[in-house]
PDB file of N, CA and C in Angstrom:
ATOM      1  N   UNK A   1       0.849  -1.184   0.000  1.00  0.00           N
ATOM      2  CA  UNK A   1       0.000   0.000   0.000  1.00  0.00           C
ATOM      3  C   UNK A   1       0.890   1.241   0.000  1.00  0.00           C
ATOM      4  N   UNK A   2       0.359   2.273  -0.596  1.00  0.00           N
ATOM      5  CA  UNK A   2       1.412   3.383  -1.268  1.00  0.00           C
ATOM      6  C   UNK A   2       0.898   3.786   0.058  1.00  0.00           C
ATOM      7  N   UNK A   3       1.993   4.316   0.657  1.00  0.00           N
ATOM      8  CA  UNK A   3       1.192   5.173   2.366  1.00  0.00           C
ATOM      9  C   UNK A   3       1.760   7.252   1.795  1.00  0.00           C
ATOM     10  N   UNK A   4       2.285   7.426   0.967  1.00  0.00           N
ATOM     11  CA  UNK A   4       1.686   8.573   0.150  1.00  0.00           C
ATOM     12  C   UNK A   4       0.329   9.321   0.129  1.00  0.00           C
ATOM     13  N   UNK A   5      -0.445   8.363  -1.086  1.00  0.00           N
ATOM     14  CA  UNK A   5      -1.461   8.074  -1.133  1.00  0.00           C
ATOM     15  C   UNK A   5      -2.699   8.087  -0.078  1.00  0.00           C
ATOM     16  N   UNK A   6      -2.086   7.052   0.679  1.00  0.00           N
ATOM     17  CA  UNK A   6      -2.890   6.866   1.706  1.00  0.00           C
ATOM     18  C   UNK A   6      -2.762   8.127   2.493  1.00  0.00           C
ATOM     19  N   UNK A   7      -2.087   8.741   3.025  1.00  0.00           N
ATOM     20  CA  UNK A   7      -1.795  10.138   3.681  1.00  0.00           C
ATOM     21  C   UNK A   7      -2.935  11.518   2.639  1.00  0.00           C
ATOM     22  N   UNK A   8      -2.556  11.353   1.619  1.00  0.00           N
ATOM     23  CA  UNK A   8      -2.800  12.346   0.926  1.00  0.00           C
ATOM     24  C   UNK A   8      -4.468  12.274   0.750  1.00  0.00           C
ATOM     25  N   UNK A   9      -5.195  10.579   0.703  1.00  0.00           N
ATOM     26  CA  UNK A   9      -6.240  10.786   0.333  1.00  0.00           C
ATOM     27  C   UNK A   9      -6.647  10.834   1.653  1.00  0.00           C
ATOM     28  N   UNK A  10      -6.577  10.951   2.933  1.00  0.00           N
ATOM     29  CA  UNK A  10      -7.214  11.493   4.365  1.00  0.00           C
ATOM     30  C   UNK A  10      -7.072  12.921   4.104  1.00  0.00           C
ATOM     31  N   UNK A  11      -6.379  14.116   3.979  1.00  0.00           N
ATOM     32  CA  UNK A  11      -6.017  15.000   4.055  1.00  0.00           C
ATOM     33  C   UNK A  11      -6.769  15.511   2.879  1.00  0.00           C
ATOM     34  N   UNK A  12      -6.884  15.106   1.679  1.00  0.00           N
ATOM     35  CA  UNK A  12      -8.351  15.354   1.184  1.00  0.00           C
ATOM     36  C   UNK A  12      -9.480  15.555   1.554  1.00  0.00           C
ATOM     37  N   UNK A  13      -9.764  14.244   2.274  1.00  0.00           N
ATOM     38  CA  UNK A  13     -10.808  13.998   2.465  1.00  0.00           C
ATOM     39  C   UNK A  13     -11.472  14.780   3.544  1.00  0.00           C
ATOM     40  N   UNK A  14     -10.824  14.879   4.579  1.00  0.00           N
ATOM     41  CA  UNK A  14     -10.797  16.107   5.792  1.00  0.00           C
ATOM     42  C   UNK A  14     -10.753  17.435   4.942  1.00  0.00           C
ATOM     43  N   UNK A  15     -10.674  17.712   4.315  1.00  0.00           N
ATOM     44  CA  UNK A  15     -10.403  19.395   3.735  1.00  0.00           C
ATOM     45  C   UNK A  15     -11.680  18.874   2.977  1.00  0.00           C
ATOM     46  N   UNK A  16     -12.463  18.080   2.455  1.00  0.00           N
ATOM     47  CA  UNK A  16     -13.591  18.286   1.726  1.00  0.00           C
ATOM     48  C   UNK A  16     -14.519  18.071   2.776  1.00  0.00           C
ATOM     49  N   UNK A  17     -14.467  17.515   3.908  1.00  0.00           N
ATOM     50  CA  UNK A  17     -15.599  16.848   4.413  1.00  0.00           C
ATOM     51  C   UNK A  17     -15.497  18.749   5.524  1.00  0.00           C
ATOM     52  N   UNK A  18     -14.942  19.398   5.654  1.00  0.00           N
ATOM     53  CA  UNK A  18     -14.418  20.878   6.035  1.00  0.00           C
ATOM     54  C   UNK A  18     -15.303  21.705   5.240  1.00  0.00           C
ATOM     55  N   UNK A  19     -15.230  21.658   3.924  1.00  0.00           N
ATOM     56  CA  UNK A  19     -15.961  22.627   3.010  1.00  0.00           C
ATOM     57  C   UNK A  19     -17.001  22.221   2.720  1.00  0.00           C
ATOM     58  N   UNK A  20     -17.354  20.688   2.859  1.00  0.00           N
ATOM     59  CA  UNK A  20     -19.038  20.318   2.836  1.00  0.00           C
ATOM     60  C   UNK A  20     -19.676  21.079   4.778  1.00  0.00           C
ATOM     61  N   UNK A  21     -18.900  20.970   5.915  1.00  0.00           N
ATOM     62  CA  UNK A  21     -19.317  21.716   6.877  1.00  0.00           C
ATOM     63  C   UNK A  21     -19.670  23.192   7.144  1.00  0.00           C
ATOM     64  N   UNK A  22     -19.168  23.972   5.948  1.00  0.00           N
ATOM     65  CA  UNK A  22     -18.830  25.158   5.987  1.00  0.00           C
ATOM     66  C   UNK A  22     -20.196  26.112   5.867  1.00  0.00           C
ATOM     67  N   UNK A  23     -21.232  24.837   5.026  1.00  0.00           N
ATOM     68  CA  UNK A  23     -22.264  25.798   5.665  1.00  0.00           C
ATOM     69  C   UNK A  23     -22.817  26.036   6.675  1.00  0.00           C
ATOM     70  N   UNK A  24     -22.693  25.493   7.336  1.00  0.00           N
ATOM     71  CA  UNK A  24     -22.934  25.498   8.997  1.00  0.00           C
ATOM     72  C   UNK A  24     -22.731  26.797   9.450  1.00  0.00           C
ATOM     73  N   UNK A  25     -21.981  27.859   9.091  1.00  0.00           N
ATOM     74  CA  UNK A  25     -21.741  29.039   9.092  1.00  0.00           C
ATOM     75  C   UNK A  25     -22.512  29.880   8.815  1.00  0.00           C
ATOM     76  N   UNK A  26     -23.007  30.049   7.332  1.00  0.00           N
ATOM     77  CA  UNK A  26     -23.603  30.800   6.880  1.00  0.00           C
ATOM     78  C   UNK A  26     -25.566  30.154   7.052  1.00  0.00           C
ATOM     79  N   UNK A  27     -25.765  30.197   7.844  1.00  0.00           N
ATOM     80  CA  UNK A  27     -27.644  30.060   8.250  1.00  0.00           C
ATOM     81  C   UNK A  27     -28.705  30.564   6.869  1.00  0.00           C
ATOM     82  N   UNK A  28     -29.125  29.688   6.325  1.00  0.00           N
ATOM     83  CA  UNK A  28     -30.009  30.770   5.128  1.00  0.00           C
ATOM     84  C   UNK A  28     -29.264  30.184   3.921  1.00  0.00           C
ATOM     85  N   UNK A  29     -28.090  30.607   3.455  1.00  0.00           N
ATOM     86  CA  UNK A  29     -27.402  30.895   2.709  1.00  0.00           C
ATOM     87  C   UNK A  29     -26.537  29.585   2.348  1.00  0.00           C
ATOM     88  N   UNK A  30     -26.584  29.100   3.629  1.00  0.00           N
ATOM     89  CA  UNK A  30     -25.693  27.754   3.578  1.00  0.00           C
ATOM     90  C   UNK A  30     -26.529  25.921   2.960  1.00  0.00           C
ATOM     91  N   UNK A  31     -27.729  26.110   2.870  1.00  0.00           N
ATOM     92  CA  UNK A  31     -28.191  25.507   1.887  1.00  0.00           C
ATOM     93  C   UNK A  31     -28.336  25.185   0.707  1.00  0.00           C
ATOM     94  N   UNK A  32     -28.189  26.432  -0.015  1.00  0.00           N
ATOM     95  CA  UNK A  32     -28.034  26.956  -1.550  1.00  0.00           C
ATOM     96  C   UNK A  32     -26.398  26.672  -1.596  1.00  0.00           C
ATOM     97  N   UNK A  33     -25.632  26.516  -0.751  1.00  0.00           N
ATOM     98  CA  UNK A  33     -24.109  26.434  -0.889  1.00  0.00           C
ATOM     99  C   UNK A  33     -24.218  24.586  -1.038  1.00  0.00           C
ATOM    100  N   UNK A  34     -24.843  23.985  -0.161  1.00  0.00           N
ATOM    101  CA  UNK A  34     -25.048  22.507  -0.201  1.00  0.00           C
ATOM    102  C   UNK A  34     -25.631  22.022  -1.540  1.00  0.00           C
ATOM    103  N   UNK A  35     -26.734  22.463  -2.113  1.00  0.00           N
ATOM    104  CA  UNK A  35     -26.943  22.218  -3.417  1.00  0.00           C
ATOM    105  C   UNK A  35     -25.798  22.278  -4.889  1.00  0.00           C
ATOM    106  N   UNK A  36     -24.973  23.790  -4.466  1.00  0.00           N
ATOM    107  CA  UNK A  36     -23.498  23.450  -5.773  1.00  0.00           C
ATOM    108  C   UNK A  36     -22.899  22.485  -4.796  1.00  0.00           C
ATOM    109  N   UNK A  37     -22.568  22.087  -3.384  1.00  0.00           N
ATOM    110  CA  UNK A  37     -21.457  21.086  -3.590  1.00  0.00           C
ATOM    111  C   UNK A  37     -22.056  19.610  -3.372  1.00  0.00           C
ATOM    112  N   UNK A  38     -23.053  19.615  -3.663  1.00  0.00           N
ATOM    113  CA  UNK A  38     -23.396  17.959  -3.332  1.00  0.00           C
ATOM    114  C   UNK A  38     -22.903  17.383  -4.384  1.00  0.00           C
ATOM    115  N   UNK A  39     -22.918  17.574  -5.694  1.00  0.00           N
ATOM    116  CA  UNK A  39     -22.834  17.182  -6.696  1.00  0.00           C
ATOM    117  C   UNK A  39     -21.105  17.038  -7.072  1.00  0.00           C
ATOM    118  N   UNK A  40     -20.763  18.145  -6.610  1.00  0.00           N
ATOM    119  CA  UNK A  40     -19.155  18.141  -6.261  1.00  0.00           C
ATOM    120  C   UNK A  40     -18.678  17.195  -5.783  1.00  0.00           C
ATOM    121  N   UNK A  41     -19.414  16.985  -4.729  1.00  0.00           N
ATOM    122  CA  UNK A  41     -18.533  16.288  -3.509  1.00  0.00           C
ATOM    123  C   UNK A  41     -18.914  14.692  -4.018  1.00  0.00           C
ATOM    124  N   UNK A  42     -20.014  14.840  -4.855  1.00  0.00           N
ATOM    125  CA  UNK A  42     -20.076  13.417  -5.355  1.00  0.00           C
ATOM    126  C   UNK A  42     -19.211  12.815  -6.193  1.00  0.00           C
ATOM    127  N   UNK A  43     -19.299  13.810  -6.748  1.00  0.00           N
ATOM    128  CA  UNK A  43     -17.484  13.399  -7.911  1.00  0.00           C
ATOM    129  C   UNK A  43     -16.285  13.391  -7.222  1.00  0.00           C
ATOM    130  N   UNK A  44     -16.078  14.523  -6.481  1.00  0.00           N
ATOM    131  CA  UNK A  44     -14.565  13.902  -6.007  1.00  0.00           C
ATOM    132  C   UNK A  44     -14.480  12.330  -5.818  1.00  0.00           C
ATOM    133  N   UNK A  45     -15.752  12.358  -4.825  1.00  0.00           N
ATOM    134  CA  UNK A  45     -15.782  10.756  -3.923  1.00  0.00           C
ATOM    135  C   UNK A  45     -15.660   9.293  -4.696  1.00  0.00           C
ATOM    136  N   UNK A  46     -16.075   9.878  -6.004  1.00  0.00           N
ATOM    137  CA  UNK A  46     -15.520   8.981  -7.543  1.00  0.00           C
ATOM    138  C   UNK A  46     -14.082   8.743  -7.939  1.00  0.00           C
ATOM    139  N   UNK A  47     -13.963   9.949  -7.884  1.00  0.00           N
ATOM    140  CA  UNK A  47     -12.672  10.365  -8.593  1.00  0.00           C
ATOM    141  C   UNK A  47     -11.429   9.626  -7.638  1.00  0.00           C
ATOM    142  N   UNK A  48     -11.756   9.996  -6.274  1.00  0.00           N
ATOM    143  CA  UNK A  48     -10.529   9.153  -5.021  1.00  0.00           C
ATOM    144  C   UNK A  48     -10.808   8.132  -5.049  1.00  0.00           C
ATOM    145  N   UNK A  49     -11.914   7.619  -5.334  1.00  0.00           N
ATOM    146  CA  UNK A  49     -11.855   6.073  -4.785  1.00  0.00           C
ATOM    147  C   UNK A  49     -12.577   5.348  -5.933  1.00  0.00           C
ATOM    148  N   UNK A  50     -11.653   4.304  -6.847  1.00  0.00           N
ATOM    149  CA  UNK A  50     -11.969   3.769  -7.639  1.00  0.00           C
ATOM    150  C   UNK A  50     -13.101   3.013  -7.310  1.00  0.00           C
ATOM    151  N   UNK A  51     -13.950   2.129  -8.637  1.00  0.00           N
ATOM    152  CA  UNK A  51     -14.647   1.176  -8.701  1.00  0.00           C
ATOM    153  C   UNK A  51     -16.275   1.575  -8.039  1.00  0.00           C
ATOM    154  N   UNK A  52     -16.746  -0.175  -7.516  1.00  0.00           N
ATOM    155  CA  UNK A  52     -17.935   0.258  -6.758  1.00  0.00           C
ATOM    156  C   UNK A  52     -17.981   0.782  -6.127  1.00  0.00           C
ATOM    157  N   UNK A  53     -17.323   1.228  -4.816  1.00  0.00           N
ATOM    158  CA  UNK A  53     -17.215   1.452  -3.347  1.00  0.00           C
ATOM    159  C   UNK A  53     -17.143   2.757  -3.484  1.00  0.00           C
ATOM    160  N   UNK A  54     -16.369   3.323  -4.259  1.00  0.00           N
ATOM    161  CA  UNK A  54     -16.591   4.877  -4.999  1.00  0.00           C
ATOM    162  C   UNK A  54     -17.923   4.853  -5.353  1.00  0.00           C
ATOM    163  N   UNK A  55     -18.118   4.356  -6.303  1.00  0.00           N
ATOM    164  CA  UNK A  55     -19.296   5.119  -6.867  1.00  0.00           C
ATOM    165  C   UNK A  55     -20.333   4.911  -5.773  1.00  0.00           C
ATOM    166  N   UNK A  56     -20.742   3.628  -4.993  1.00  0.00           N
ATOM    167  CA  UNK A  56     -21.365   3.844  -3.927  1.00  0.00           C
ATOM    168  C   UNK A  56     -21.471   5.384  -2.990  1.00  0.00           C
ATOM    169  N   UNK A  57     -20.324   5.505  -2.606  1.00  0.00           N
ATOM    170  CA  UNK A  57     -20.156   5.954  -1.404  1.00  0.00           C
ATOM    171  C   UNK A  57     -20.135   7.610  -2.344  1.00  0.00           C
ATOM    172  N   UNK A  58     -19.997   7.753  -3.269  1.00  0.00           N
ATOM    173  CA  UNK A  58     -20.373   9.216  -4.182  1.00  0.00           C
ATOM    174  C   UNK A  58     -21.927   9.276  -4.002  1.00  0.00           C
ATOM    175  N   UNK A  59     -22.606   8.202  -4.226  1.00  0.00           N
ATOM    176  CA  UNK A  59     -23.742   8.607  -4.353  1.00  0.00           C
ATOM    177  C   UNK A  59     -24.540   9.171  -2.856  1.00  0.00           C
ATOM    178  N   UNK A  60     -23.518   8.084  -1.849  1.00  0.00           N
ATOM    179  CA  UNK A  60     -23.529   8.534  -0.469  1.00  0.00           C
ATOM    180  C   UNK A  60     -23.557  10.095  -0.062  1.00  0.00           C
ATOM    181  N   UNK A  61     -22.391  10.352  -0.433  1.00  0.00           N
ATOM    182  CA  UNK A  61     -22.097  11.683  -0.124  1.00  0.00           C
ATOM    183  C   UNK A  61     -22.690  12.858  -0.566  1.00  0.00           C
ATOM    184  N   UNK A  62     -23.372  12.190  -2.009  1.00  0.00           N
ATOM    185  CA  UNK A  62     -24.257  13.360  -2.915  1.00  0.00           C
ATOM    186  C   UNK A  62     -25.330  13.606  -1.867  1.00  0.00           C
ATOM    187  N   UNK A  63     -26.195  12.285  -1.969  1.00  0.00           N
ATOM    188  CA  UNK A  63     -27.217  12.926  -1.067  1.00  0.00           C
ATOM    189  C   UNK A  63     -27.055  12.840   0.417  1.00  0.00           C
ATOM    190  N   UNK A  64     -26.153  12.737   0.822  1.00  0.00           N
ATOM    191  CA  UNK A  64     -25.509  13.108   2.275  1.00  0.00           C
ATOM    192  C   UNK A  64     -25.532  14.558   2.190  1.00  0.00           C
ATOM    193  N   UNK A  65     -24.631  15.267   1.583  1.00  0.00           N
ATOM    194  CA  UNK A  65     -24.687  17.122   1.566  1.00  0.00           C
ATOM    195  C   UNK A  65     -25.840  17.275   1.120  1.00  0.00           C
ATOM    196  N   UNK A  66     -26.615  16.989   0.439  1.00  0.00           N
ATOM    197  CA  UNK A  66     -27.897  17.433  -0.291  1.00  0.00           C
ATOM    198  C   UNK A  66     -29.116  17.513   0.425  1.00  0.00           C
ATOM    199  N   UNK A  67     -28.916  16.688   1.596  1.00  0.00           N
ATOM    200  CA  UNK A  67     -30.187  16.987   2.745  1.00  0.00           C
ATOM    201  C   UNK A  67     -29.715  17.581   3.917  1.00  0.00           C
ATOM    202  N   UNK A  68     -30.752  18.493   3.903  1.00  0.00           N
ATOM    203  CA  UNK A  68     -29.838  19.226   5.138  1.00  0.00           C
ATOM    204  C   UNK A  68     -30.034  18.260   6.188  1.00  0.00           C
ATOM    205  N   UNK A  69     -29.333  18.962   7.238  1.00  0.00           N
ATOM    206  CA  UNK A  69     -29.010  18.472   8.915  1.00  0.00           C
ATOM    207  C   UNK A  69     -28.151  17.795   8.859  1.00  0.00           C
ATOM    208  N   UNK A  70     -28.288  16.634   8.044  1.00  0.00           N
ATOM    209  CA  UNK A  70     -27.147  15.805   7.853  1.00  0.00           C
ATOM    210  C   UNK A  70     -26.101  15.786   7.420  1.00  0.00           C
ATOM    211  N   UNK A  71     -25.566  16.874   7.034  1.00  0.00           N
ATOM    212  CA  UNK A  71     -24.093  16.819   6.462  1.00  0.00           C
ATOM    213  C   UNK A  71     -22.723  17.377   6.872  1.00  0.00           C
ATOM    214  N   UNK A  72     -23.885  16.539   8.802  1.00  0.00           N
ATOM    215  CA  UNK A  72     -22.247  16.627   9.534  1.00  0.00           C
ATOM    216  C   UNK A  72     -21.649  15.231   9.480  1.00  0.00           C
ATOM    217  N   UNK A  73     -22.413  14.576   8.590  1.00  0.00           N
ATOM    218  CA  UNK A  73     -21.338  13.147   8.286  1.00  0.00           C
ATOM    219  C   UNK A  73     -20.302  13.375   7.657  1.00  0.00           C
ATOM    220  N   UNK A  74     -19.380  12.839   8.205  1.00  0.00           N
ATOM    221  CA  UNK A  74     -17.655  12.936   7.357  1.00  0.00           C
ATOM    222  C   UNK A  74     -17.415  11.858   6.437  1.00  0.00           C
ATOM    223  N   UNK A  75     -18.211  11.807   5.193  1.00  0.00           N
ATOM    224  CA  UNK A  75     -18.556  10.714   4.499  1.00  0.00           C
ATOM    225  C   UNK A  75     -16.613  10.601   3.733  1.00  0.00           C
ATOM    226  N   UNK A  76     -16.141  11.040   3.448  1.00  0.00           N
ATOM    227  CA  UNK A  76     -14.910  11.779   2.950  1.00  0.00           C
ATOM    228  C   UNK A  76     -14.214  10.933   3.778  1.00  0.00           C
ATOM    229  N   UNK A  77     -14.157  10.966   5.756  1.00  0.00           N
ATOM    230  CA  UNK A  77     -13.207  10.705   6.425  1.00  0.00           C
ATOM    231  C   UNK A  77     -13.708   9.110   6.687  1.00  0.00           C
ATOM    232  N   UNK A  78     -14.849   9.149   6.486  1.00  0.00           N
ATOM    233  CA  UNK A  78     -15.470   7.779   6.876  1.00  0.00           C
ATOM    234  C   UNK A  78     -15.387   6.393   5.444  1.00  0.00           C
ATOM    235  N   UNK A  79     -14.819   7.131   4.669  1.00  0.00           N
ATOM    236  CA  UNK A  79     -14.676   6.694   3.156  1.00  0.00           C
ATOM    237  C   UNK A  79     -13.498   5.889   3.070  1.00  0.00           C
ATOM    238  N   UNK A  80     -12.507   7.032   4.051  1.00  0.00           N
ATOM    239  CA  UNK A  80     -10.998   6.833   4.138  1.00  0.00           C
ATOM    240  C   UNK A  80     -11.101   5.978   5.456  1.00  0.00           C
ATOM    241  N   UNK A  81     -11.494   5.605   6.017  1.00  0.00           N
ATOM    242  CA  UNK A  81     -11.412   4.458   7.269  1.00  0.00           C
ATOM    243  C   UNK A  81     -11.661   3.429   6.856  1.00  0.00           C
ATOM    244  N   UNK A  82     -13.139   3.361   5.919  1.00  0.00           N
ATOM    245  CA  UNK A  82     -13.597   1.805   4.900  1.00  0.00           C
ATOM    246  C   UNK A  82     -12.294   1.696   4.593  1.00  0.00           C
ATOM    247  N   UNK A  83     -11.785   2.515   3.450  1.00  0.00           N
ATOM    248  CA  UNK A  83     -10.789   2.042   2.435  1.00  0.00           C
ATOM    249  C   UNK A  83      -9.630   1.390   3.143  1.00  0.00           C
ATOM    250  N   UNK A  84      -9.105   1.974   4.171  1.00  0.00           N
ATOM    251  CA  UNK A  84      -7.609   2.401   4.566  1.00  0.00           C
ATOM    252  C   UNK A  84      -7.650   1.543   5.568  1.00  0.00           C
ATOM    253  N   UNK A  85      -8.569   1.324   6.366  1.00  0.00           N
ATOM    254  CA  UNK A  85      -8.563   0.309   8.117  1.00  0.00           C
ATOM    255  C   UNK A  85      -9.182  -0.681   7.675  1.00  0.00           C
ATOM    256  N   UNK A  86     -10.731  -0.796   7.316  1.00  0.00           N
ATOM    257  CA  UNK A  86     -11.552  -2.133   7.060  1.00  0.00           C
ATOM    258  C   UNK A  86     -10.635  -2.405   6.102  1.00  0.00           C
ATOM    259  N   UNK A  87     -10.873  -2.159   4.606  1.00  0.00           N
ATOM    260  CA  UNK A  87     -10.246  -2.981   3.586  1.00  0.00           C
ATOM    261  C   UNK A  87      -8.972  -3.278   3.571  1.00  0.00           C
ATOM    262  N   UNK A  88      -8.165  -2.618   4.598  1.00  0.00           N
ATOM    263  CA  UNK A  88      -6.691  -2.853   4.532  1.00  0.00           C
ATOM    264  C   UNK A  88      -6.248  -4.028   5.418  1.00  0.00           C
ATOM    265  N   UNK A  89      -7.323  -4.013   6.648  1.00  0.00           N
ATOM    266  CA  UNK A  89      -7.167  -5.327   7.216  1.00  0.00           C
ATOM    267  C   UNK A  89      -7.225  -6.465   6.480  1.00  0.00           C
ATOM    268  N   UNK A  90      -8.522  -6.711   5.515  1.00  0.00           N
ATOM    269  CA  UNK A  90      -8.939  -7.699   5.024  1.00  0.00           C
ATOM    270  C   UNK A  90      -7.835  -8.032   4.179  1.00  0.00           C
ATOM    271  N   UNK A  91      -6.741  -7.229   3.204  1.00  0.00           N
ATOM    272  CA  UNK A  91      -5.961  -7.870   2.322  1.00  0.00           C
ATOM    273  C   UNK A  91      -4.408  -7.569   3.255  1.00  0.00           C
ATOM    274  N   UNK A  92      -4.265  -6.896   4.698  1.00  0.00           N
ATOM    275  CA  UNK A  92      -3.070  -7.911   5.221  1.00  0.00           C
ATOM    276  C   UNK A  92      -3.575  -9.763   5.815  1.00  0.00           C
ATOM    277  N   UNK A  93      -5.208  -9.633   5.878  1.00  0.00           N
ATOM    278  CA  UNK A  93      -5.008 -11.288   6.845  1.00  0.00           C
ATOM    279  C   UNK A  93      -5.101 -12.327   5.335  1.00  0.00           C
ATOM    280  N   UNK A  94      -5.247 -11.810   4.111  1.00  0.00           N
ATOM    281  CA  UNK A  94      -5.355 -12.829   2.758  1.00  0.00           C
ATOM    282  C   UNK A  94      -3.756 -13.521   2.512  1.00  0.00           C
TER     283      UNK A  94
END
């Protein structure tokens, strides 16, 4: 496992799952901000993480930011724990 990589895609993922929080700030205003990035944040979540589990977890995240209240999930950091802890266990015990 490239631990690069692995570094770089947490540190992503925390800086997006940051700017999906950011409306939390702005009251009113910060909804209409959730609507441009749901769709965003759905693609990144493609783009980092190949295959199904990506595209799953994009579609996760789309409508994760896209409804409010909920998008104090750290779908981003919680993406990078599947990938990096669960799945990494499973192919050191193979």
């Amino acid at each position: 496992m490239d631990k690069n990589k692995k570094y770089k895609d947490l540190f992503w993922g925390l800086l997006f799952d940051g700017i999906g929080m950011l409306s939390f700030i702005f009251p009113g205003i910060g909804e209409f901000s959730d609507m441009l990035w749901a769709p965003m944040a759905g693609w990144l979540m493609t783009k980092m993480y190949k295959g199904r589990a990506g595209k799953v977890a994009g579609v996760i995240a789309f409508v994760e930011e896209l409804l409010p209240g909920i998008d104090l999930v750290p779908s981003f950091t919680l993406m990078w724990i599947y990938t990096y802890i669960f799945k990494g266990l499973e192919k050191e015990k193979s």
